[in-house]
PDB file of N, CA and C in Angstrom:
ATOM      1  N   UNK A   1       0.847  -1.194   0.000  1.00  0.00           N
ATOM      2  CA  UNK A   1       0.000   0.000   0.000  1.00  0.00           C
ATOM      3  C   UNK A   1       0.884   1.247   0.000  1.00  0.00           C
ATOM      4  N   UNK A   2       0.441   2.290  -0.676  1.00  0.00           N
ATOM      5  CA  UNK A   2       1.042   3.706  -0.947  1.00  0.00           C
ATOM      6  C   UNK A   2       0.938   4.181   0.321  1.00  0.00           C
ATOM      7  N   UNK A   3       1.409   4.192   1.228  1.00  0.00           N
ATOM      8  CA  UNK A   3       1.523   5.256   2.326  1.00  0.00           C
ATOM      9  C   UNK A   3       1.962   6.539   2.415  1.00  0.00           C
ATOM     10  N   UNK A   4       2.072   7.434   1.404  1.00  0.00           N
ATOM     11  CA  UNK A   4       2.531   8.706   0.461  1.00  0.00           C
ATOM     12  C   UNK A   4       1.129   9.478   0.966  1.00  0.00           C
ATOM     13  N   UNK A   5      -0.292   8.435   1.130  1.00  0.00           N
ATOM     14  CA  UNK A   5      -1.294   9.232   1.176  1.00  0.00           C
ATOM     15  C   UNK A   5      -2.201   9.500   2.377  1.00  0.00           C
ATOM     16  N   UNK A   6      -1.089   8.545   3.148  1.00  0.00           N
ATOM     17  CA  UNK A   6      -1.555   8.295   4.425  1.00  0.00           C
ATOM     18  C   UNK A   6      -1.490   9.744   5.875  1.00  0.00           C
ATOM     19  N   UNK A   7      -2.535  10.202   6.309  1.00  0.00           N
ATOM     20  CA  UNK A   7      -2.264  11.650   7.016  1.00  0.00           C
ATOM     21  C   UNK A   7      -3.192  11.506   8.165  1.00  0.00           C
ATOM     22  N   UNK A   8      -2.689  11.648   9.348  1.00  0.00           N
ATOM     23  CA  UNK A   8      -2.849  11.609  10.615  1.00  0.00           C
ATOM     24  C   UNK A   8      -2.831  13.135  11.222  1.00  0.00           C
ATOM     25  N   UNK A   9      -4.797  12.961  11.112  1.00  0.00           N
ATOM     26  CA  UNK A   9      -5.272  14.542  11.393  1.00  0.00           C
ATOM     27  C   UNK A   9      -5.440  14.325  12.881  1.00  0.00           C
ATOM     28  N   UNK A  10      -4.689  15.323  14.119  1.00  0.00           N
ATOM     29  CA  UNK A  10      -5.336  15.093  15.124  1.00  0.00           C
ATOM     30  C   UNK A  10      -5.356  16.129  15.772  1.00  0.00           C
ATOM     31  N   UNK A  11      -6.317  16.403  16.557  1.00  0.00           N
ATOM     32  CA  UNK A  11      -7.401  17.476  16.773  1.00  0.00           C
ATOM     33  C   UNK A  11      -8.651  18.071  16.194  1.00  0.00           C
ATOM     34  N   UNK A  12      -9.217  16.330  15.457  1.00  0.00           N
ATOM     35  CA  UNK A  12     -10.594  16.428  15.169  1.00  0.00           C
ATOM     36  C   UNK A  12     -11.312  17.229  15.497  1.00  0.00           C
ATOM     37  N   UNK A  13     -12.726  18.005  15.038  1.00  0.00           N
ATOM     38  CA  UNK A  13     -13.571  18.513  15.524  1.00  0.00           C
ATOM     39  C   UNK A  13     -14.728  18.180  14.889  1.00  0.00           C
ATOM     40  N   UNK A  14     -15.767  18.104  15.378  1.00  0.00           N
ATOM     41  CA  UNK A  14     -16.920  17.462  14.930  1.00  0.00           C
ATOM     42  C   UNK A  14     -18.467  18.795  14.569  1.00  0.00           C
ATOM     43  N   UNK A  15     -17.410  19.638  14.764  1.00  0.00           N
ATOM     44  CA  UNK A  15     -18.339  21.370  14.380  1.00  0.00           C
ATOM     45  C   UNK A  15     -18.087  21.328  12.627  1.00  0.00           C
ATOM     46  N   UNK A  16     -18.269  21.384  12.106  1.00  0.00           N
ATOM     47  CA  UNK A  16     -18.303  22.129  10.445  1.00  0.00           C
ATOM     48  C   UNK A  16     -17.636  23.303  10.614  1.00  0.00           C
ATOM     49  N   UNK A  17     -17.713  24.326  11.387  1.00  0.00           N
ATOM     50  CA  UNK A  17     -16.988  25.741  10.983  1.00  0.00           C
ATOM     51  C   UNK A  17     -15.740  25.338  11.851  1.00  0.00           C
ATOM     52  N   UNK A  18     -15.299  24.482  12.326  1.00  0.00           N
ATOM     53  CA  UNK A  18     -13.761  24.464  12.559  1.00  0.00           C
ATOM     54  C   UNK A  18     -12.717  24.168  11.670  1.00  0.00           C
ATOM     55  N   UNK A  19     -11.697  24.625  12.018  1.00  0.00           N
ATOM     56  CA  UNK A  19     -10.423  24.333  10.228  1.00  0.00           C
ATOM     57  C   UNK A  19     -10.155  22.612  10.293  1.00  0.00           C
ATOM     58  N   UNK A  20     -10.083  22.043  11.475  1.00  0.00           N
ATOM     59  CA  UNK A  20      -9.424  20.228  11.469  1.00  0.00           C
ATOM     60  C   UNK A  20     -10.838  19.758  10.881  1.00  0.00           C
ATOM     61  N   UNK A  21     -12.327  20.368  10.819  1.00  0.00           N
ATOM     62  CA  UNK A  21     -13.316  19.498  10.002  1.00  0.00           C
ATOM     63  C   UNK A  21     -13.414  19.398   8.901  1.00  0.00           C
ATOM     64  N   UNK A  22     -12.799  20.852   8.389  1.00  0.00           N
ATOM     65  CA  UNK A  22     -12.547  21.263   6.962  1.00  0.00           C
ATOM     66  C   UNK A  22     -11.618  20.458   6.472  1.00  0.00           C
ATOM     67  N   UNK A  23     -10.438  20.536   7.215  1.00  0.00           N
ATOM     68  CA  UNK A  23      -9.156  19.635   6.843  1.00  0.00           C
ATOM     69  C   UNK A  23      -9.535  18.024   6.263  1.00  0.00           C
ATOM     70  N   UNK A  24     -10.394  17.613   7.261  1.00  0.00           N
ATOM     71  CA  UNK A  24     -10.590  16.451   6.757  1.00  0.00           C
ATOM     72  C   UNK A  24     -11.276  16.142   5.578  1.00  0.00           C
ATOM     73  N   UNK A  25     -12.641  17.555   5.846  1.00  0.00           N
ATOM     74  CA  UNK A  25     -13.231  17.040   4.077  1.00  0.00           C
ATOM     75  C   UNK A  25     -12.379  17.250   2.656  1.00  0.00           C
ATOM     76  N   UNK A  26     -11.204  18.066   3.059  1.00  0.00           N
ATOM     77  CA  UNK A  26     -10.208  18.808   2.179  1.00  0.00           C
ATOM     78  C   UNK A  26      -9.133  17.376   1.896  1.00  0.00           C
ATOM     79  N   UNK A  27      -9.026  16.589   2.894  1.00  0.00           N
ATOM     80  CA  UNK A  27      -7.913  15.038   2.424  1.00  0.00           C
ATOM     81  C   UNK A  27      -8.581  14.485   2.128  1.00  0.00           C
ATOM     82  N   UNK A  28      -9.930  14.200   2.208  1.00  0.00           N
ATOM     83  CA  UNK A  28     -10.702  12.647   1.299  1.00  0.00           C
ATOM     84  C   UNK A  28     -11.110  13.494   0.359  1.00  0.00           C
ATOM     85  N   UNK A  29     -11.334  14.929  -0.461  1.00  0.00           N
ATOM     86  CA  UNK A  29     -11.582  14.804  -1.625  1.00  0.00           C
ATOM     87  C   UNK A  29     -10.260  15.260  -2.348  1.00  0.00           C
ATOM     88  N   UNK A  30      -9.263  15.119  -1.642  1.00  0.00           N
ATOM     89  CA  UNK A  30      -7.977  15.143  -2.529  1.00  0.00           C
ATOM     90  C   UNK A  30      -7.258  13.470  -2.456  1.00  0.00           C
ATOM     91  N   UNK A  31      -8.319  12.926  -2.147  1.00  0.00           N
ATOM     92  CA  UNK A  31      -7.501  11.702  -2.245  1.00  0.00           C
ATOM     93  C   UNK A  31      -6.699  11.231  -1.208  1.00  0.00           C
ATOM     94  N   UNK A  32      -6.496  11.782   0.056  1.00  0.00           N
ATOM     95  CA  UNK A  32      -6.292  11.037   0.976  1.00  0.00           C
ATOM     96  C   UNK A  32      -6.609  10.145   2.127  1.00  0.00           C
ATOM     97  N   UNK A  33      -5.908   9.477   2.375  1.00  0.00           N
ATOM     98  CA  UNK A  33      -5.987   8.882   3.496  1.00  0.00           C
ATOM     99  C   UNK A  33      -6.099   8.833   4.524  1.00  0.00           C
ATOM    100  N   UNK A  34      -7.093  10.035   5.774  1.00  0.00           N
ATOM    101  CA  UNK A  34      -7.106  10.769   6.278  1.00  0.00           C
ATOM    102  C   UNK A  34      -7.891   9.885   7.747  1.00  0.00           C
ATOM    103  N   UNK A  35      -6.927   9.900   8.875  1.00  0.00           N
ATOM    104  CA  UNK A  35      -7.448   9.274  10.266  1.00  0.00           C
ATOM    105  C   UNK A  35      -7.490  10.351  11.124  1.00  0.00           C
ATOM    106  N   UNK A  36      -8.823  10.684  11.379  1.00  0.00           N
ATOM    107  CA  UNK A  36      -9.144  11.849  12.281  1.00  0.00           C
ATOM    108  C   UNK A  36      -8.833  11.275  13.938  1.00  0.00           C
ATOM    109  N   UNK A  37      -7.956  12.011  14.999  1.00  0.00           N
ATOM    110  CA  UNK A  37      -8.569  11.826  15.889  1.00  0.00           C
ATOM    111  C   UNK A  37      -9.129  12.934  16.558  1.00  0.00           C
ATOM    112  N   UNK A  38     -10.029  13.229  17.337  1.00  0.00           N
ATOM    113  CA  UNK A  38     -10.422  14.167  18.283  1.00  0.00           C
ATOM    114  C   UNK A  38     -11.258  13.470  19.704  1.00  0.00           C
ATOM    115  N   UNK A  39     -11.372  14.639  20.458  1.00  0.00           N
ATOM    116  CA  UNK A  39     -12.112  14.532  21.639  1.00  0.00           C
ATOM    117  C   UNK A  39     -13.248  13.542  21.419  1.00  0.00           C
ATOM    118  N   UNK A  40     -14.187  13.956  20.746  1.00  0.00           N
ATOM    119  CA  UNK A  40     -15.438  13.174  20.338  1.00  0.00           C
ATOM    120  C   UNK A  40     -15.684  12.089  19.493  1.00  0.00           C
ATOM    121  N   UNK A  41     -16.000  11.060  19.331  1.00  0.00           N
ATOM    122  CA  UNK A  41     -15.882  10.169  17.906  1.00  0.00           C
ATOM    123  C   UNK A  41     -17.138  10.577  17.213  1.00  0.00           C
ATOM    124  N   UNK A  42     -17.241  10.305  15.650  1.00  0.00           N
ATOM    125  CA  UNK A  42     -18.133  10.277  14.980  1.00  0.00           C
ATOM    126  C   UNK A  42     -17.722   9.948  13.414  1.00  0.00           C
ATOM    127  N   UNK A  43     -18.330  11.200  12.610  1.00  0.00           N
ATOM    128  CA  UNK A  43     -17.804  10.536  11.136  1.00  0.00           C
ATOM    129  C   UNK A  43     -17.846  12.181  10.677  1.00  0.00           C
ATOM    130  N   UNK A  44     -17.410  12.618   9.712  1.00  0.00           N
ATOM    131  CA  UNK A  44     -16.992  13.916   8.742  1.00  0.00           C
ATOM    132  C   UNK A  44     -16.910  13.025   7.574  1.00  0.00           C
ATOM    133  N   UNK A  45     -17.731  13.408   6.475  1.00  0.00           N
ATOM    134  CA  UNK A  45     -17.544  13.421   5.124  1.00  0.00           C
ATOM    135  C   UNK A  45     -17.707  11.798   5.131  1.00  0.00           C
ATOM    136  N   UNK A  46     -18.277  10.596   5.639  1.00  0.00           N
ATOM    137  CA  UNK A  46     -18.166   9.418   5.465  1.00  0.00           C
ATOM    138  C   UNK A  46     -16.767   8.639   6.101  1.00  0.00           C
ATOM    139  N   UNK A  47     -16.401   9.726   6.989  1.00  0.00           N
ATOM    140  CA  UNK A  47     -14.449   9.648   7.480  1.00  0.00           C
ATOM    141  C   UNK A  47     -14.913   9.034   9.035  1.00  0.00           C
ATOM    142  N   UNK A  48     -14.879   8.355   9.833  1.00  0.00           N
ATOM    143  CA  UNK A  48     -14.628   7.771  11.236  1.00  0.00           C
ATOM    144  C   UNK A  48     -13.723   8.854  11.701  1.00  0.00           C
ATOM    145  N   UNK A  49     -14.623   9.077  12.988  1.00  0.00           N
ATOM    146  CA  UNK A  49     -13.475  10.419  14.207  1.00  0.00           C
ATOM    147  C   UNK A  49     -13.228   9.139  15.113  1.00  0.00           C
ATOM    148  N   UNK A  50     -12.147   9.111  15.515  1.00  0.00           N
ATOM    149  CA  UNK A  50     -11.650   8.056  16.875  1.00  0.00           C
ATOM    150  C   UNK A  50     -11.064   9.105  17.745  1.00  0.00           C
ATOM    151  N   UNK A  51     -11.612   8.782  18.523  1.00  0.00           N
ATOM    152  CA  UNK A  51     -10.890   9.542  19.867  1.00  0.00           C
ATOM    153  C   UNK A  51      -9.688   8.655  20.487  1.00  0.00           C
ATOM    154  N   UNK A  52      -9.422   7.982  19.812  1.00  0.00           N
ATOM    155  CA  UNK A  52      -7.780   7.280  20.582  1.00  0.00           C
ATOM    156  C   UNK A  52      -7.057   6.944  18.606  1.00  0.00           C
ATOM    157  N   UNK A  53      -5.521   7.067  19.186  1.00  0.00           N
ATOM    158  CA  UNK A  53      -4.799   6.887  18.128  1.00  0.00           C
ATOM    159  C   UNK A  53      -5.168   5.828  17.842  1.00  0.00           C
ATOM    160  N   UNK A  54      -5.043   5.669  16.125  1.00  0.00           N
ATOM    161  CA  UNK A  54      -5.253   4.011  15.497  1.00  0.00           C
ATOM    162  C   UNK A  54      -3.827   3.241  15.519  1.00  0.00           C
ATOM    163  N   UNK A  55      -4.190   2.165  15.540  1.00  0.00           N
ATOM    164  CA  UNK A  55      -3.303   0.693  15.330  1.00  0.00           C
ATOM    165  C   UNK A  55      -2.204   1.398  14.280  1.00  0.00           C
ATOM    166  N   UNK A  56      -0.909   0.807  14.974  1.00  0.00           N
ATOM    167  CA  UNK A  56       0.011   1.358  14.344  1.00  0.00           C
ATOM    168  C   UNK A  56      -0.012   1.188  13.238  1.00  0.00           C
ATOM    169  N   UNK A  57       0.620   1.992  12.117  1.00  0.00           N
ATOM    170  CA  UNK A  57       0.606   2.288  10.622  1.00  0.00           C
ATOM    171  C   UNK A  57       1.469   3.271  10.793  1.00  0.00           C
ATOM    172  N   UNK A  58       2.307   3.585   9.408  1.00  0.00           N
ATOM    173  CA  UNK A  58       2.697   3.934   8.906  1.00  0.00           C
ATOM    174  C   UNK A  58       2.042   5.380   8.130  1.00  0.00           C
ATOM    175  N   UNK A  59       2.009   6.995   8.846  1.00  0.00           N
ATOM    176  CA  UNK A  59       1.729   7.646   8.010  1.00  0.00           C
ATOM    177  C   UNK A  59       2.967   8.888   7.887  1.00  0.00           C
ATOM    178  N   UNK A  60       2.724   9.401   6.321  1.00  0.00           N
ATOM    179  CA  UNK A  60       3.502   9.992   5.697  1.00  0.00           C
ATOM    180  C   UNK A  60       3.489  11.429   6.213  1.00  0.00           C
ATOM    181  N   UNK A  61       1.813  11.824   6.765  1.00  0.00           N
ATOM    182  CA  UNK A  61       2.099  13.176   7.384  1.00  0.00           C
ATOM    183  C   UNK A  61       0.880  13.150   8.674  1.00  0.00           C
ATOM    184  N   UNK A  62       1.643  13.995   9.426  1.00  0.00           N
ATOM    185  CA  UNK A  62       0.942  14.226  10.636  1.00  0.00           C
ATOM    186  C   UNK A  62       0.807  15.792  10.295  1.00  0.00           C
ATOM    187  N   UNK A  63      -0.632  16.187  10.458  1.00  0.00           N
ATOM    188  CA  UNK A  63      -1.128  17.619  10.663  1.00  0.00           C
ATOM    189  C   UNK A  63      -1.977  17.697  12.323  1.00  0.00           C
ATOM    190  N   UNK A  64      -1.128  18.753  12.698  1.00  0.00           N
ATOM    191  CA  UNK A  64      -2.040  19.146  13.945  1.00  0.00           C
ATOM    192  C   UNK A  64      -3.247  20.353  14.239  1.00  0.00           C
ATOM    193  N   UNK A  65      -4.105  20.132  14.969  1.00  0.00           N
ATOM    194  CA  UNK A  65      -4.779  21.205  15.346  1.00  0.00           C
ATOM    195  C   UNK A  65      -5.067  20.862  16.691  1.00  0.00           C
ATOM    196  N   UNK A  66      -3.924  20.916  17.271  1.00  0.00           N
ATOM    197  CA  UNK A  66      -4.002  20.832  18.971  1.00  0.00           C
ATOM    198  C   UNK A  66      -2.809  21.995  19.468  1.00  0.00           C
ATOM    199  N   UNK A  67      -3.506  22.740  20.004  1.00  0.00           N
ATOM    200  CA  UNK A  67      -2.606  23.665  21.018  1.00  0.00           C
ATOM    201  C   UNK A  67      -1.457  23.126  21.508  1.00  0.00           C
ATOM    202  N   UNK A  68      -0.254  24.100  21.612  1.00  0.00           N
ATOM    203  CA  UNK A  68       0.627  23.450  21.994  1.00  0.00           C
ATOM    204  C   UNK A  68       0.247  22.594  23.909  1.00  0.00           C
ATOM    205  N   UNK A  69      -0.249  23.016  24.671  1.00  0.00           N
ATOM    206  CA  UNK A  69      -0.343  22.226  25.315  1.00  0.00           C
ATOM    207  C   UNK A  69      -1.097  20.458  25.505  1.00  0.00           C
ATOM    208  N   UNK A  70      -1.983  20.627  24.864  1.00  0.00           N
ATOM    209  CA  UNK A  70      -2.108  19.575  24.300  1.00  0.00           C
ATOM    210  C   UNK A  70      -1.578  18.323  23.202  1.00  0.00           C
ATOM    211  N   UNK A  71      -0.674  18.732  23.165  1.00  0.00           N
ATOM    212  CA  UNK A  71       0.383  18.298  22.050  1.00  0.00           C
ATOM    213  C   UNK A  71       1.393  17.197  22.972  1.00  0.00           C
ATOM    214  N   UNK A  72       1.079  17.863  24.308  1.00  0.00           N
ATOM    215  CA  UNK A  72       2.432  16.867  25.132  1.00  0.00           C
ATOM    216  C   UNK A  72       2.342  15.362  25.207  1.00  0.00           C
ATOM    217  N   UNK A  73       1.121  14.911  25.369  1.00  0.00           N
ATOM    218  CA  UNK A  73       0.633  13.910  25.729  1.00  0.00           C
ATOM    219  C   UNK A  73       0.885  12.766  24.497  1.00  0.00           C
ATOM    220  N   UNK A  74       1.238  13.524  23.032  1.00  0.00           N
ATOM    221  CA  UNK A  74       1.699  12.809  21.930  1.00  0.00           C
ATOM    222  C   UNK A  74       3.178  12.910  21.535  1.00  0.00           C
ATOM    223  N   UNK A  75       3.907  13.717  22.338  1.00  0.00           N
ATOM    224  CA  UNK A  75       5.499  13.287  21.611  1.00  0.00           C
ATOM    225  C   UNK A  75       5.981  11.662  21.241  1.00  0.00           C
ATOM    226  N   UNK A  76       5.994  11.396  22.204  1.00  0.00           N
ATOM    227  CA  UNK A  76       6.744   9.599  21.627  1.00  0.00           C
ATOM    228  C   UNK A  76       5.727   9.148  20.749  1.00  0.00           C
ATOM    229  N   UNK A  77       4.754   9.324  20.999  1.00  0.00           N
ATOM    230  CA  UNK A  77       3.334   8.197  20.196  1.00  0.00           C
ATOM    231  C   UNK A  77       3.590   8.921  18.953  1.00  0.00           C
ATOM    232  N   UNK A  78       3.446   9.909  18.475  1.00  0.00           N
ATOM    233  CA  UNK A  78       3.392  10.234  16.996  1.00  0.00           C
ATOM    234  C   UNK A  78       4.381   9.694  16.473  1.00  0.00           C
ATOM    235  N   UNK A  79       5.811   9.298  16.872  1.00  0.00           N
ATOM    236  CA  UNK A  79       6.737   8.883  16.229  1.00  0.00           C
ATOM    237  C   UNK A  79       7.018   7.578  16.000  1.00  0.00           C
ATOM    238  N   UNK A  80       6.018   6.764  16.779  1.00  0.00           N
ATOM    239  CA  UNK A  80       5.781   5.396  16.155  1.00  0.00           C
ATOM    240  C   UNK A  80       5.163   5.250  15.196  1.00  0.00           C
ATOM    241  N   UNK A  81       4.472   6.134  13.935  1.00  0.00           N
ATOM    242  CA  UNK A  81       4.076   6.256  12.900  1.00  0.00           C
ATOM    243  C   UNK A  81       5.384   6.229  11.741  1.00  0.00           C
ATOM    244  N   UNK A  82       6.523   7.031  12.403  1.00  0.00           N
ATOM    245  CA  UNK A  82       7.271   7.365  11.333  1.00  0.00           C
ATOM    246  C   UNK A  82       6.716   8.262  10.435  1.00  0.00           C
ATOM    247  N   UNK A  83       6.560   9.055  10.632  1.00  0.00           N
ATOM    248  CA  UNK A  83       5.821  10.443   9.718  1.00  0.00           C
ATOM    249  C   UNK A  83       7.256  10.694   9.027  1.00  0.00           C
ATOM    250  N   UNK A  84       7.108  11.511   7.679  1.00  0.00           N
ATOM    251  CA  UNK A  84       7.884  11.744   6.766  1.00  0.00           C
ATOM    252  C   UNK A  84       8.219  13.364   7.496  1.00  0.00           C
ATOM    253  N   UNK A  85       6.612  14.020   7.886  1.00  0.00           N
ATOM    254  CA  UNK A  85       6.764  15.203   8.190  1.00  0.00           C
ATOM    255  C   UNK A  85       5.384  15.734   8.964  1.00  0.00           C
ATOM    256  N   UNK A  86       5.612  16.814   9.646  1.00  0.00           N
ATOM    257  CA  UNK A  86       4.719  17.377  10.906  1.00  0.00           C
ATOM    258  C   UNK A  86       4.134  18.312  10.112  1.00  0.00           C
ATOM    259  N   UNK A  87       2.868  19.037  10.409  1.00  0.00           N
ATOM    260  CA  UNK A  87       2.597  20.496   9.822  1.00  0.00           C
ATOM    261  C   UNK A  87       2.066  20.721  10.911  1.00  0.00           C
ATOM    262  N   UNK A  88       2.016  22.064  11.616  1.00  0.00           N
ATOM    263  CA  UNK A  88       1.891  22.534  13.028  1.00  0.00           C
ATOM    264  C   UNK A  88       0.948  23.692  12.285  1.00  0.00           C
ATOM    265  N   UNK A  89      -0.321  23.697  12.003  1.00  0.00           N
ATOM    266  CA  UNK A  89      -1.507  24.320  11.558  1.00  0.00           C
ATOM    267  C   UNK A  89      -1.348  25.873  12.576  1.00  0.00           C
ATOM    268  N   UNK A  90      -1.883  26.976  11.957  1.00  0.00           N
ATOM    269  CA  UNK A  90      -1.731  28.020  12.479  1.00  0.00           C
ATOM    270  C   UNK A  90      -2.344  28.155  14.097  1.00  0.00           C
ATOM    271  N   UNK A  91      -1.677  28.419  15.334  1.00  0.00           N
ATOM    272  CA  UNK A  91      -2.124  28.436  16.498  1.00  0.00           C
ATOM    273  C   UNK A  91      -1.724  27.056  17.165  1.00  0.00           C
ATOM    274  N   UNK A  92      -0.819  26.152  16.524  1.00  0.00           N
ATOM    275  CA  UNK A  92      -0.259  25.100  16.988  1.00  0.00           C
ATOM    276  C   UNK A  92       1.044  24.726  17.105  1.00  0.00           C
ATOM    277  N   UNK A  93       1.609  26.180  17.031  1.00  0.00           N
ATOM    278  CA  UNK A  93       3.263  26.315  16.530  1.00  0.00           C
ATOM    279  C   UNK A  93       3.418  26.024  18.151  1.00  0.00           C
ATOM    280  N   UNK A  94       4.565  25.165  18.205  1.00  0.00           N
ATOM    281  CA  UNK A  94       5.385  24.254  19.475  1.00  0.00           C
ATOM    282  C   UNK A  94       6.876  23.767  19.140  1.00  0.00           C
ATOM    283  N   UNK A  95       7.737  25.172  20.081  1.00  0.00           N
ATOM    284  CA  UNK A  95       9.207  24.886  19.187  1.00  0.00           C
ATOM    285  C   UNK A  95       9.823  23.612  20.179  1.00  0.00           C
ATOM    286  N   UNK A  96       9.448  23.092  21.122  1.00  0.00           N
ATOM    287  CA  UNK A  96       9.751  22.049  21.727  1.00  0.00           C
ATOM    288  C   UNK A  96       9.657  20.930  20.625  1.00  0.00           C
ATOM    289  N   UNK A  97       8.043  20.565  20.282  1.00  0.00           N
ATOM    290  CA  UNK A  97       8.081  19.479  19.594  1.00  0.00           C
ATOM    291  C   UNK A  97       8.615  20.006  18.006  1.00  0.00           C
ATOM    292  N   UNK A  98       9.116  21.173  17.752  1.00  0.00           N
ATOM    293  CA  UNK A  98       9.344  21.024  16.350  1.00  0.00           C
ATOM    294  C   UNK A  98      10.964  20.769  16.663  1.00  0.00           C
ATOM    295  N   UNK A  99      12.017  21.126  17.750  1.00  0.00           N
ATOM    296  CA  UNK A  99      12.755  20.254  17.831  1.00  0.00           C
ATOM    297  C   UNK A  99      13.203  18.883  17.988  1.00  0.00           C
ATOM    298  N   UNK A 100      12.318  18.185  18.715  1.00  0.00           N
ATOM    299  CA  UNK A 100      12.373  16.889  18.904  1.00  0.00           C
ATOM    300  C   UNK A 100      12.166  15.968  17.318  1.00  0.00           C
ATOM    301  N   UNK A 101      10.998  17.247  16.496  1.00  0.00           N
ATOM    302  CA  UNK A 101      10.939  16.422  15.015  1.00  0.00           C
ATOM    303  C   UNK A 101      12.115  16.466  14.389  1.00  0.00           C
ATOM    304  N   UNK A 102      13.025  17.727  14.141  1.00  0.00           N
ATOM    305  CA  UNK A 102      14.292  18.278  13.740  1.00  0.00           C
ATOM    306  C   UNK A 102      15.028  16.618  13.623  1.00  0.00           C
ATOM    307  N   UNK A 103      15.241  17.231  15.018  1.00  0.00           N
ATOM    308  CA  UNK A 103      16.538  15.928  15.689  1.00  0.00           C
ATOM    309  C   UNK A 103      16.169  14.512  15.372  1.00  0.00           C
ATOM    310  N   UNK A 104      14.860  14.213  15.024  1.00  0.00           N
ATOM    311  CA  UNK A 104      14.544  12.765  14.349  1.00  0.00           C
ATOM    312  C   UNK A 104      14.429  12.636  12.941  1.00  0.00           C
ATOM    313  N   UNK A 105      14.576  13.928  12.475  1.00  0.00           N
ATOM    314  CA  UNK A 105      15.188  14.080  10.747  1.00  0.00           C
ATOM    315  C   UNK A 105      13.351  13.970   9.919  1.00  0.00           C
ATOM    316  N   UNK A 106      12.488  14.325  10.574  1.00  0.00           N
ATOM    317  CA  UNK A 106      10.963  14.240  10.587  1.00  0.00           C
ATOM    318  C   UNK A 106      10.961  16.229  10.100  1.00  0.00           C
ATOM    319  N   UNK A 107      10.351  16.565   8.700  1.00  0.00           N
ATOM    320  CA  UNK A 107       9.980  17.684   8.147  1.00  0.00           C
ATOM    321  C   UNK A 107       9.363  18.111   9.367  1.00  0.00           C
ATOM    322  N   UNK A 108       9.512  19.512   9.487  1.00  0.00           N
ATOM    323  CA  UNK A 108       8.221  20.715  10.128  1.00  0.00           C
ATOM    324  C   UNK A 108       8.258  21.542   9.339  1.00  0.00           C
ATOM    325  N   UNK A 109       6.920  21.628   8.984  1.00  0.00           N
ATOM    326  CA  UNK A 109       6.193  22.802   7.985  1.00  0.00           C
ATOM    327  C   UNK A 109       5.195  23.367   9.015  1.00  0.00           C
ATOM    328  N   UNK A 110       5.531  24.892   9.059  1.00  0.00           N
ATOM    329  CA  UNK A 110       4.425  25.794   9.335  1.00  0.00           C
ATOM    330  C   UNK A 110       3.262  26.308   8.709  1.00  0.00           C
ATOM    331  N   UNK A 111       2.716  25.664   8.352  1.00  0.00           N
ATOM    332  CA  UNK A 111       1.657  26.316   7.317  1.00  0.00           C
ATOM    333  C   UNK A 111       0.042  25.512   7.683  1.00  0.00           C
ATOM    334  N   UNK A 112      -0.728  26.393   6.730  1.00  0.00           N
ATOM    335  CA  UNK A 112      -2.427  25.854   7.232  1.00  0.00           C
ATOM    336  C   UNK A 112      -2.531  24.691   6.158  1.00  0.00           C
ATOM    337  N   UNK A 113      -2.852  23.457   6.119  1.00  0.00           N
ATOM    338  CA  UNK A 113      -3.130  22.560   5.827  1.00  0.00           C
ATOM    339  C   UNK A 113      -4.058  22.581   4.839  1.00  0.00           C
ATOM    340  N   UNK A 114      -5.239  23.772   4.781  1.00  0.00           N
ATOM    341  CA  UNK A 114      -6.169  23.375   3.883  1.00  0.00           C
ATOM    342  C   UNK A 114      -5.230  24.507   2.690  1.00  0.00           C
ATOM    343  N   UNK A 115      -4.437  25.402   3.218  1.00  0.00           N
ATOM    344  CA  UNK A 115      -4.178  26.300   2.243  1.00  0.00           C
ATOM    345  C   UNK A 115      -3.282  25.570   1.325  1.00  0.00           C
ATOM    346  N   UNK A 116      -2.457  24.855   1.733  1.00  0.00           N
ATOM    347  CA  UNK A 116      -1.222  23.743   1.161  1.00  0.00           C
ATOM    348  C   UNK A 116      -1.883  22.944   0.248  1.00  0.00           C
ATOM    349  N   UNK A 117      -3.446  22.658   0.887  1.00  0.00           N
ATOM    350  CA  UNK A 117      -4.268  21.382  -0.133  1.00  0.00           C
ATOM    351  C   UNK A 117      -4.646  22.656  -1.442  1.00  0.00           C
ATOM    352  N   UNK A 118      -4.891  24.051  -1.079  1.00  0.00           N
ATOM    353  CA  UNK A 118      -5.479  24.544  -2.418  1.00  0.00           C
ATOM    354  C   UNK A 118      -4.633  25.090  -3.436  1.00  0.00           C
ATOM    355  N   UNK A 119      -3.504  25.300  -2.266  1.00  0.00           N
ATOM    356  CA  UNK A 119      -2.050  25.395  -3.423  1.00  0.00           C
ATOM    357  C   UNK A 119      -1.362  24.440  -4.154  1.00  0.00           C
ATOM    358  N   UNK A 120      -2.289  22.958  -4.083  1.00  0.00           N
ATOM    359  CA  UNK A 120      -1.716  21.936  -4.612  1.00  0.00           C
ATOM    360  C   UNK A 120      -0.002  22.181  -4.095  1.00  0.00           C
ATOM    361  N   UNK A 121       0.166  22.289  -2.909  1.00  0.00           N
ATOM    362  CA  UNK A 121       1.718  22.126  -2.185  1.00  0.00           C
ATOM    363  C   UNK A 121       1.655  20.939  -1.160  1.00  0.00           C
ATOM    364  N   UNK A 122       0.688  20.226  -1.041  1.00  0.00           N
ATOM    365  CA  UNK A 122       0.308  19.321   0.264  1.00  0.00           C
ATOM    366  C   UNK A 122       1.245  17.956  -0.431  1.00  0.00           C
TER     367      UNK A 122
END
């Protein structure tokens, strides 16, 4: 399996006017592979929300929309994915964890996620 398309959205939201709900309808109609987690479970766009990380896999990008304090509770766990690269969505910039990605040779991109999907830069 292509794991190129594989993207580990976490900080689900289950509102429509939030940017991580958008995000998600923005990776399944670009063709990705998109595992929401957030607070709440449910579904976006025909997509499953899990409120706990999924069974390990292999994804190519991790996008956040969790405050940096909330972010702590995932340092080691995100990196059992092996992400290619992080995107720290606007209001989620965390120079702690963007060092720890550095030093594991794991991309950090600052940028908004849906803007990257409309710039065809994602």
């Amino acid at each position: 399996m292509d794991t190129d398309k594989n993207v580990l959205l976490l900080g689900a939201s289950m509102k429509p006017f939030r940017y991580s709900h958008m995000a998600v309808k923005a990776l399944t109609n670009n063709n990705f592979r998109v595992y929401p987690v957030g607070k709440e479970e449910g579904e976006i766009a025909g997509v499953p929300v899990s409120s706990s990380l999924p069974p390990i896999e292999k994804f190519h990008t991790i996008t956040l929309y969790l405050n940096q304090k909330n972010q702590k509770d995932y340092y080691e766990k995100l990196f059992l994915y092996s992400p290619e690269r992080v995107i720290f969505n606007p209001g989620t910039e965390n120079e702690e964890l963007k060092s720890i990605c550095q030093e594991r040779n794991v991309e950090v991109v600052e940028n908004c996620t849906l803007e990257m999907l409309n710039a065809e830069v994602f």
